[in-house]
PDB file of N, CA and C in Angstrom:
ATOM      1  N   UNK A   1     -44.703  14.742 -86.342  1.00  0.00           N
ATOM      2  CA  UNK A   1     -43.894  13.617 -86.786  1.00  0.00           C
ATOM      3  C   UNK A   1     -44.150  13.361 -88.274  1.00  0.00           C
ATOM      4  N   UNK A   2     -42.978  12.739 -89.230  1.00  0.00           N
ATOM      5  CA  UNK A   2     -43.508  12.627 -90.910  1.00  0.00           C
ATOM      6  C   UNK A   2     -43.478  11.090 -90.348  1.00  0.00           C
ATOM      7  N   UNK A   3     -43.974  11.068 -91.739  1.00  0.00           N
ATOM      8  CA  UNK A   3     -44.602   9.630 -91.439  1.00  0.00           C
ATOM      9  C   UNK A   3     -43.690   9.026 -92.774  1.00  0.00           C
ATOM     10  N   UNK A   4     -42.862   7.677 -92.081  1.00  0.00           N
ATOM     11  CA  UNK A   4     -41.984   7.492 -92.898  1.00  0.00           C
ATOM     12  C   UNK A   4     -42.466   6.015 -93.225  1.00  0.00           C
ATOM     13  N   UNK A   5     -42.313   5.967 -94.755  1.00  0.00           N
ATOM     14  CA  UNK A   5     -42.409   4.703 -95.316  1.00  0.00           C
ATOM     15  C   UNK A   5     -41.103   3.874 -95.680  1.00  0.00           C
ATOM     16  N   UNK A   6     -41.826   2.551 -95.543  1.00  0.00           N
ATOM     17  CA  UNK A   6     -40.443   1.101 -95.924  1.00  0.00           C
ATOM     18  C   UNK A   6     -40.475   0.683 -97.219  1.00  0.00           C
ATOM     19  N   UNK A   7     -39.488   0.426 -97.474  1.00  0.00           N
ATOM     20  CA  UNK A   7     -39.471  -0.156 -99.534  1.00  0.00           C
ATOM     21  C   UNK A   7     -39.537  -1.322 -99.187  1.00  0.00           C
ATOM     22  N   UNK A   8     -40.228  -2.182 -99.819  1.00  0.00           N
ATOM     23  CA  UNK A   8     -40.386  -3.290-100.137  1.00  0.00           C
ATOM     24  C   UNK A   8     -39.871  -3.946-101.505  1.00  0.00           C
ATOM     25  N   UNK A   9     -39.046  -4.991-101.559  1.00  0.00           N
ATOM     26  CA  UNK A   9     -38.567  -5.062-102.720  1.00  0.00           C
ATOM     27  C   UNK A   9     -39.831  -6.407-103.986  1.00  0.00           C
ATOM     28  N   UNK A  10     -39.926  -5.991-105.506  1.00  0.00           N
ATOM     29  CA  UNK A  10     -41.660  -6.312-106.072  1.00  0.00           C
ATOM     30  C   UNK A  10     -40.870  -6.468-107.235  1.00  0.00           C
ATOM     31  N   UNK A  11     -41.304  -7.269-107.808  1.00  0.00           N
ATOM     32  CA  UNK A  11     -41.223  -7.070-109.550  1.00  0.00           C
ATOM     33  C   UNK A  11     -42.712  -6.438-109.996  1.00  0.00           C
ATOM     34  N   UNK A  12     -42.551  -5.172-110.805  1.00  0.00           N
ATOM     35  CA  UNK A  12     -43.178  -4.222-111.115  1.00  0.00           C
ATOM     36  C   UNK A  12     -42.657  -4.295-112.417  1.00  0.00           C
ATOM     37  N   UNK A  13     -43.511  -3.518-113.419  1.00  0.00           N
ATOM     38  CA  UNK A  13     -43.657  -2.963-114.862  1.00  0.00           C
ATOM     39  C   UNK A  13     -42.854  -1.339-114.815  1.00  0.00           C
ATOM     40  N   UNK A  14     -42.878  -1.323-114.110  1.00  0.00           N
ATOM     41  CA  UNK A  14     -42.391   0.389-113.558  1.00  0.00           C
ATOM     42  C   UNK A  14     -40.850   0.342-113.636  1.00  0.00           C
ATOM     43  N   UNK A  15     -40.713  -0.007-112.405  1.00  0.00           N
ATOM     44  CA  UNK A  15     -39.265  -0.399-111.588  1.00  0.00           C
ATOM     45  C   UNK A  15     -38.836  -1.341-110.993  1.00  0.00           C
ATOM     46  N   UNK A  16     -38.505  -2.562-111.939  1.00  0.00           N
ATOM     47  CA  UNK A  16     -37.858  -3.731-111.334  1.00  0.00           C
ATOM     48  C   UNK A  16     -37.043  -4.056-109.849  1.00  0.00           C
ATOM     49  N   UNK A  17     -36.659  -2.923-109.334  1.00  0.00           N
ATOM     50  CA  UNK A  17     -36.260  -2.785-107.829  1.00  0.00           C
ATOM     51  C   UNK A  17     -36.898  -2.834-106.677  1.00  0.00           C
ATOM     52  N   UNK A  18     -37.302  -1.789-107.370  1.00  0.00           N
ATOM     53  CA  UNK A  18     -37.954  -1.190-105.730  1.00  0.00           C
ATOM     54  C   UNK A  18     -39.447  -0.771-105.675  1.00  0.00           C
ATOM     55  N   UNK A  19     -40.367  -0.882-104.933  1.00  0.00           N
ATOM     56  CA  UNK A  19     -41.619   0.168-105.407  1.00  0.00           C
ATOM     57  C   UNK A  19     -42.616   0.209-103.829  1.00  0.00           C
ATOM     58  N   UNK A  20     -42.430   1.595-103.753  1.00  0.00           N
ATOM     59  CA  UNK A  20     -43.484   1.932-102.019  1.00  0.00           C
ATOM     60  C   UNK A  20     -44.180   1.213-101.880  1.00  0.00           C
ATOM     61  N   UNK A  21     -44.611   0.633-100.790  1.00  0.00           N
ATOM     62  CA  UNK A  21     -45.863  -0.148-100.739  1.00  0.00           C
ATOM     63  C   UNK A  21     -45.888   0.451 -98.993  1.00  0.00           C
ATOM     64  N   UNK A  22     -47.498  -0.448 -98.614  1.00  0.00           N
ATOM     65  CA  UNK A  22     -47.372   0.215 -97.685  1.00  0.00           C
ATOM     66  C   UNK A  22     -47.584  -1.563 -97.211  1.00  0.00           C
ATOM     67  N   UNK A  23     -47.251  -1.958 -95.576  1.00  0.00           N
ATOM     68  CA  UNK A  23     -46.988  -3.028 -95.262  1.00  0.00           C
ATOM     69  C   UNK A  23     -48.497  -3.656 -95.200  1.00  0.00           C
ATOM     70  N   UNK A  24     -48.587  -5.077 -95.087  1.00  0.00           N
ATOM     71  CA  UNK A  24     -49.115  -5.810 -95.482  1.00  0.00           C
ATOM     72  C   UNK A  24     -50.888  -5.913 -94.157  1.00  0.00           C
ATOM     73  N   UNK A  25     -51.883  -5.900 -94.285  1.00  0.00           N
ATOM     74  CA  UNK A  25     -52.875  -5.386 -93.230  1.00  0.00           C
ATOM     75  C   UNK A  25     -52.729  -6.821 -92.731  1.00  0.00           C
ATOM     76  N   UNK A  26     -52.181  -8.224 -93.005  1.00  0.00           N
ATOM     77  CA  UNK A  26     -52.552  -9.627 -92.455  1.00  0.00           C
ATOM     78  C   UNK A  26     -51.376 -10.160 -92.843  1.00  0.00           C
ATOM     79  N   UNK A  27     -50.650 -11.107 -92.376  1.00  0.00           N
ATOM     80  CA  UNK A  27     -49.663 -12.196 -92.446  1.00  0.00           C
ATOM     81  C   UNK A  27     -50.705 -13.350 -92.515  1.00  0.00           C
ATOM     82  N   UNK A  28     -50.529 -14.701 -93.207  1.00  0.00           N
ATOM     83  CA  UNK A  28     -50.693 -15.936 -93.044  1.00  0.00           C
ATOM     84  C   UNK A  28     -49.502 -16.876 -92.674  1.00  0.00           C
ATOM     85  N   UNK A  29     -49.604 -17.652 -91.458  1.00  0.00           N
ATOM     86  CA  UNK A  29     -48.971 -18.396 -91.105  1.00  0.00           C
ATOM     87  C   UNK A  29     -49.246 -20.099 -91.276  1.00  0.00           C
ATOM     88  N   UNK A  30     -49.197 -20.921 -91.511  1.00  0.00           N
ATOM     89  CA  UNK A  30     -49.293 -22.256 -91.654  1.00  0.00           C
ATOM     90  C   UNK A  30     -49.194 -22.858 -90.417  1.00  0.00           C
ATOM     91  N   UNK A  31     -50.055 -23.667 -89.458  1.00  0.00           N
ATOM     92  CA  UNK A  31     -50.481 -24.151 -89.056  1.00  0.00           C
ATOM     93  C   UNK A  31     -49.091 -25.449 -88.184  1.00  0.00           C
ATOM     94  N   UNK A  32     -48.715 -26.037 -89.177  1.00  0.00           N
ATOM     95  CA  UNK A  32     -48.027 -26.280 -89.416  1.00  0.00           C
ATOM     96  C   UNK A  32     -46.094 -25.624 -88.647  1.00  0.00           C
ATOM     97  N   UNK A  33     -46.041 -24.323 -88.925  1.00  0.00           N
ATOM     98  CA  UNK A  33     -44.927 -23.903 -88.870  1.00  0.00           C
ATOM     99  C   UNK A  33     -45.272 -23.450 -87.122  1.00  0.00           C
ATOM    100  N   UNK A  34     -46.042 -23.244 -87.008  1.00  0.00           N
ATOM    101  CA  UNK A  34     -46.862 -22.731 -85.221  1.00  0.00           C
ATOM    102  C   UNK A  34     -46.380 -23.646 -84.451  1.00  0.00           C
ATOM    103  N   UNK A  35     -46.874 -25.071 -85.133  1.00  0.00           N
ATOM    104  CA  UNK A  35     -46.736 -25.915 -84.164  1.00  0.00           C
ATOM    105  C   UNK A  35     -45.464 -26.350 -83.811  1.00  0.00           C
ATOM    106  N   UNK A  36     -44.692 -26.174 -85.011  1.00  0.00           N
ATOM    107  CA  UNK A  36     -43.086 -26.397 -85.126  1.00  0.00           C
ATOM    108  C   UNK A  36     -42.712 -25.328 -83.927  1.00  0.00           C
ATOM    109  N   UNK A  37     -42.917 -24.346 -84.390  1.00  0.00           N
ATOM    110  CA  UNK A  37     -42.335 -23.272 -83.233  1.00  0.00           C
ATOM    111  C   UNK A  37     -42.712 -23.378 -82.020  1.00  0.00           C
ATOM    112  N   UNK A  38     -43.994 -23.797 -81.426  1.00  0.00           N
ATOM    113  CA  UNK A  38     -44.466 -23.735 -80.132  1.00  0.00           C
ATOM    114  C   UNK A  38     -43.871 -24.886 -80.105  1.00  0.00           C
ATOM    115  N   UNK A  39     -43.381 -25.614 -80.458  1.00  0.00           N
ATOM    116  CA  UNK A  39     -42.841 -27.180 -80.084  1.00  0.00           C
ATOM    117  C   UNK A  39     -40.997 -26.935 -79.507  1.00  0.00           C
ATOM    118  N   UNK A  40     -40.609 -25.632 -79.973  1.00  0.00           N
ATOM    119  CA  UNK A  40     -39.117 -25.824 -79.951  1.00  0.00           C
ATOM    120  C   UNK A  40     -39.495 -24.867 -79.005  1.00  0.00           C
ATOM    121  N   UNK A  41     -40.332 -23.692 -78.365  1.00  0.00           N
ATOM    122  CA  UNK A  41     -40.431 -23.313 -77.153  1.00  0.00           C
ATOM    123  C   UNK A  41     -40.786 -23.705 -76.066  1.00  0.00           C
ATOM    124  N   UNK A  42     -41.438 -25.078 -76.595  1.00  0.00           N
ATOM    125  CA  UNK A  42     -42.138 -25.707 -75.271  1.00  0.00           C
ATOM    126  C   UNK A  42     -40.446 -26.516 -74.538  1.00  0.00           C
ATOM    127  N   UNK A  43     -39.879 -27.215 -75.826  1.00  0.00           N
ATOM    128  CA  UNK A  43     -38.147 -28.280 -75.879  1.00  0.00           C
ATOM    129  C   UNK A  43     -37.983 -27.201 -74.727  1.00  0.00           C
ATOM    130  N   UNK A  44     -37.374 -25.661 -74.847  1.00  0.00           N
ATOM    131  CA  UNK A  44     -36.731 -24.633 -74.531  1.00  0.00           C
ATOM    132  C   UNK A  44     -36.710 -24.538 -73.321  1.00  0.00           C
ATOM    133  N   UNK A  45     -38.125 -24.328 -73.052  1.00  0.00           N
ATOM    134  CA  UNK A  45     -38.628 -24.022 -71.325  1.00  0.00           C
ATOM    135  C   UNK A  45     -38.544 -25.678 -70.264  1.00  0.00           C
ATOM    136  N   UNK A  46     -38.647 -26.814 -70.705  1.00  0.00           N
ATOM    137  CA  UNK A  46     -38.324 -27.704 -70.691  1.00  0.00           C
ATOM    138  C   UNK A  46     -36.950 -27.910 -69.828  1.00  0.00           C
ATOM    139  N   UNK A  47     -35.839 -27.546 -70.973  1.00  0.00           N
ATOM    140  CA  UNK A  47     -34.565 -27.884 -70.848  1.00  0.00           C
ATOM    141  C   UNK A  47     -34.376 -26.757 -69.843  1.00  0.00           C
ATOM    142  N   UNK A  48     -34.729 -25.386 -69.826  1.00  0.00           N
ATOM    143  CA  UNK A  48     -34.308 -24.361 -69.007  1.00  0.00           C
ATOM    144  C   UNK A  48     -34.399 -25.160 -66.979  1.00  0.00           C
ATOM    145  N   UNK A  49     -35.941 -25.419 -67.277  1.00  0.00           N
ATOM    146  CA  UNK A  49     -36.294 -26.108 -66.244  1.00  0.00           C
ATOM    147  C   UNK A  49     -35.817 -26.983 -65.387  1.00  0.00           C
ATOM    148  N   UNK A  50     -34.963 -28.189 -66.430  1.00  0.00           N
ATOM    149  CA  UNK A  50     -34.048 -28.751 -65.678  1.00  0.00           C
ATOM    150  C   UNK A  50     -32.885 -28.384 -65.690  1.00  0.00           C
ATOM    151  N   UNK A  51     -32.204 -27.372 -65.979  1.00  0.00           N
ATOM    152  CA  UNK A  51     -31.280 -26.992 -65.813  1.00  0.00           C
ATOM    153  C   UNK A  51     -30.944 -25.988 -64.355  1.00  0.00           C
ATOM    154  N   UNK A  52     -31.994 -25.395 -64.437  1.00  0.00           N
ATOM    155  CA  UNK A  52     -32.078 -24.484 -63.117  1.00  0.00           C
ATOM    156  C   UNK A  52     -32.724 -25.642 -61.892  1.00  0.00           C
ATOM    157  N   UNK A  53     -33.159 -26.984 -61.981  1.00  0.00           N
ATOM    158  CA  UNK A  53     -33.403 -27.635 -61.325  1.00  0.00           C
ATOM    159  C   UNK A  53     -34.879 -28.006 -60.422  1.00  0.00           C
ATOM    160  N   UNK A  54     -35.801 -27.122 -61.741  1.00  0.00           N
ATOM    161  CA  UNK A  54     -37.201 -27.072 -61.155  1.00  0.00           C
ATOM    162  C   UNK A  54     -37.827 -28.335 -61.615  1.00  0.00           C
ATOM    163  N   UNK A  55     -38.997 -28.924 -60.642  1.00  0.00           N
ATOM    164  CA  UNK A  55     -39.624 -29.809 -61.192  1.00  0.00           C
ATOM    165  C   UNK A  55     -40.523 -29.790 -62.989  1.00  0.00           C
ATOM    166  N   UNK A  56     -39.969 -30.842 -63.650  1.00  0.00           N
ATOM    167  CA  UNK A  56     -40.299 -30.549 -65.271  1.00  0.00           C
ATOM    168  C   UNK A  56     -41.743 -30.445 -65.456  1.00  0.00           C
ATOM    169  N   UNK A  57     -41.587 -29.585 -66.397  1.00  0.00           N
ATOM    170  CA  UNK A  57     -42.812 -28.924 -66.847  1.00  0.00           C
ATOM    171  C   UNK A  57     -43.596 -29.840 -67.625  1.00  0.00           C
ATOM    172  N   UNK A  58     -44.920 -30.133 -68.108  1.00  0.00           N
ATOM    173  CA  UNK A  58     -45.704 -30.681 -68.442  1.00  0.00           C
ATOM    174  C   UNK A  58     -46.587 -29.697 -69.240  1.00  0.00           C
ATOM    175  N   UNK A  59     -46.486 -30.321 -70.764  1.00  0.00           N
ATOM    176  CA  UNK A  59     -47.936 -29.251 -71.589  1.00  0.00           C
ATOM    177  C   UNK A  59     -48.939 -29.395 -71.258  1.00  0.00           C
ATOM    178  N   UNK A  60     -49.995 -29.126 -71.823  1.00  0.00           N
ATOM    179  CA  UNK A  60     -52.082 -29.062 -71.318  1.00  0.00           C
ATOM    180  C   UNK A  60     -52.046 -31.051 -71.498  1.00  0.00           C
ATOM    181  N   UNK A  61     -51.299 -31.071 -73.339  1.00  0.00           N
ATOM    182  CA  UNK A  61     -51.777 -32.594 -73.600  1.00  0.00           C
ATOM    183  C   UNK A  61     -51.431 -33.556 -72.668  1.00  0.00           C
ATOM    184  N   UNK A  62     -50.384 -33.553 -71.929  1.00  0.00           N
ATOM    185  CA  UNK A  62     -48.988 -34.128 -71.467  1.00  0.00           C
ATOM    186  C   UNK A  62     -49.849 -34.255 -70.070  1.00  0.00           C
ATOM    187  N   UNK A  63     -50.896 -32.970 -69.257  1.00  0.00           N
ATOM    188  CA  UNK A  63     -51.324 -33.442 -67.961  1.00  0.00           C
ATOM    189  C   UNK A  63     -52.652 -34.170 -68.202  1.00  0.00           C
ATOM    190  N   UNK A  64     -53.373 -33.818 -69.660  1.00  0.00           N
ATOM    191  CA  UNK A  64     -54.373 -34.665 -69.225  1.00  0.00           C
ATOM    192  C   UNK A  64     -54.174 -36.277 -69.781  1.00  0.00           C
ATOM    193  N   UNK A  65     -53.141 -36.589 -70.353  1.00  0.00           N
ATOM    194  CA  UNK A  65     -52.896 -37.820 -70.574  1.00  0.00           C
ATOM    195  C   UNK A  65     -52.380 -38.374 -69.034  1.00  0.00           C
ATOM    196  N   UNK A  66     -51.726 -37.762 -68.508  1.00  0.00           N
ATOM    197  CA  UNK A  66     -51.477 -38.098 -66.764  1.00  0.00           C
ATOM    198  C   UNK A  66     -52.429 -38.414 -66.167  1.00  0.00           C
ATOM    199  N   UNK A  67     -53.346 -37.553 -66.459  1.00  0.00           N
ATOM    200  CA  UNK A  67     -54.697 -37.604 -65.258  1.00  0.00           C
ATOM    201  C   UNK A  67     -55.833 -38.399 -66.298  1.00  0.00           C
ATOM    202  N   UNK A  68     -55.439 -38.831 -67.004  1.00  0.00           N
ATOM    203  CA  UNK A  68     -56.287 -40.438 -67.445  1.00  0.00           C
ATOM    204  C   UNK A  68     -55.560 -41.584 -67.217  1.00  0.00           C
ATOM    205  N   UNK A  69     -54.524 -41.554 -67.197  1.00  0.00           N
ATOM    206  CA  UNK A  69     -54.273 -42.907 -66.470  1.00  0.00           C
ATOM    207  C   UNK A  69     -53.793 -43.137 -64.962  1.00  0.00           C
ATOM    208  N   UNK A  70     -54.897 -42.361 -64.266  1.00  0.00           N
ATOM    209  CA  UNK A  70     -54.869 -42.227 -62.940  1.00  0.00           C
ATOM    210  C   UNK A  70     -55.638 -43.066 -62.569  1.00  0.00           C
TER     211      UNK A  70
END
């Protein structure tokens, strides 16, 4: 198999376009944007739930706030 590389587009001294790189060994994500997202998958599974008519789902926070004011 060749081993095929992706262009990444860089401002370089070289070539203002384009220049090989090879992809990145780590992403950083913000903390922040996670929670946004796990928040619109949690909405998701949620709404699916009552739609198909299963009893609604509850997050980790959501049961132990239940089971303290028991």
């Amino acid at each position: 198999m060749s081993e095929q590389r992706s262009q990444y587009l860089l401002q370089t001294p070289r070539n203002p376009d384009t220049m090989e790189v090879e992809p990145p060994d780590s992403i950083q994500v913000s903390r922040a944007d996670l929670l946004k997202d796990y928040g619109l998958h949690i909405a998701r599974a949620q709404h699916l739930a009552k739609v198909l008519g299963l009893p609604p789902l509850m997050t980790g926070q959501q049961q132990r706030k239940a089971a303290r004011e028991r």
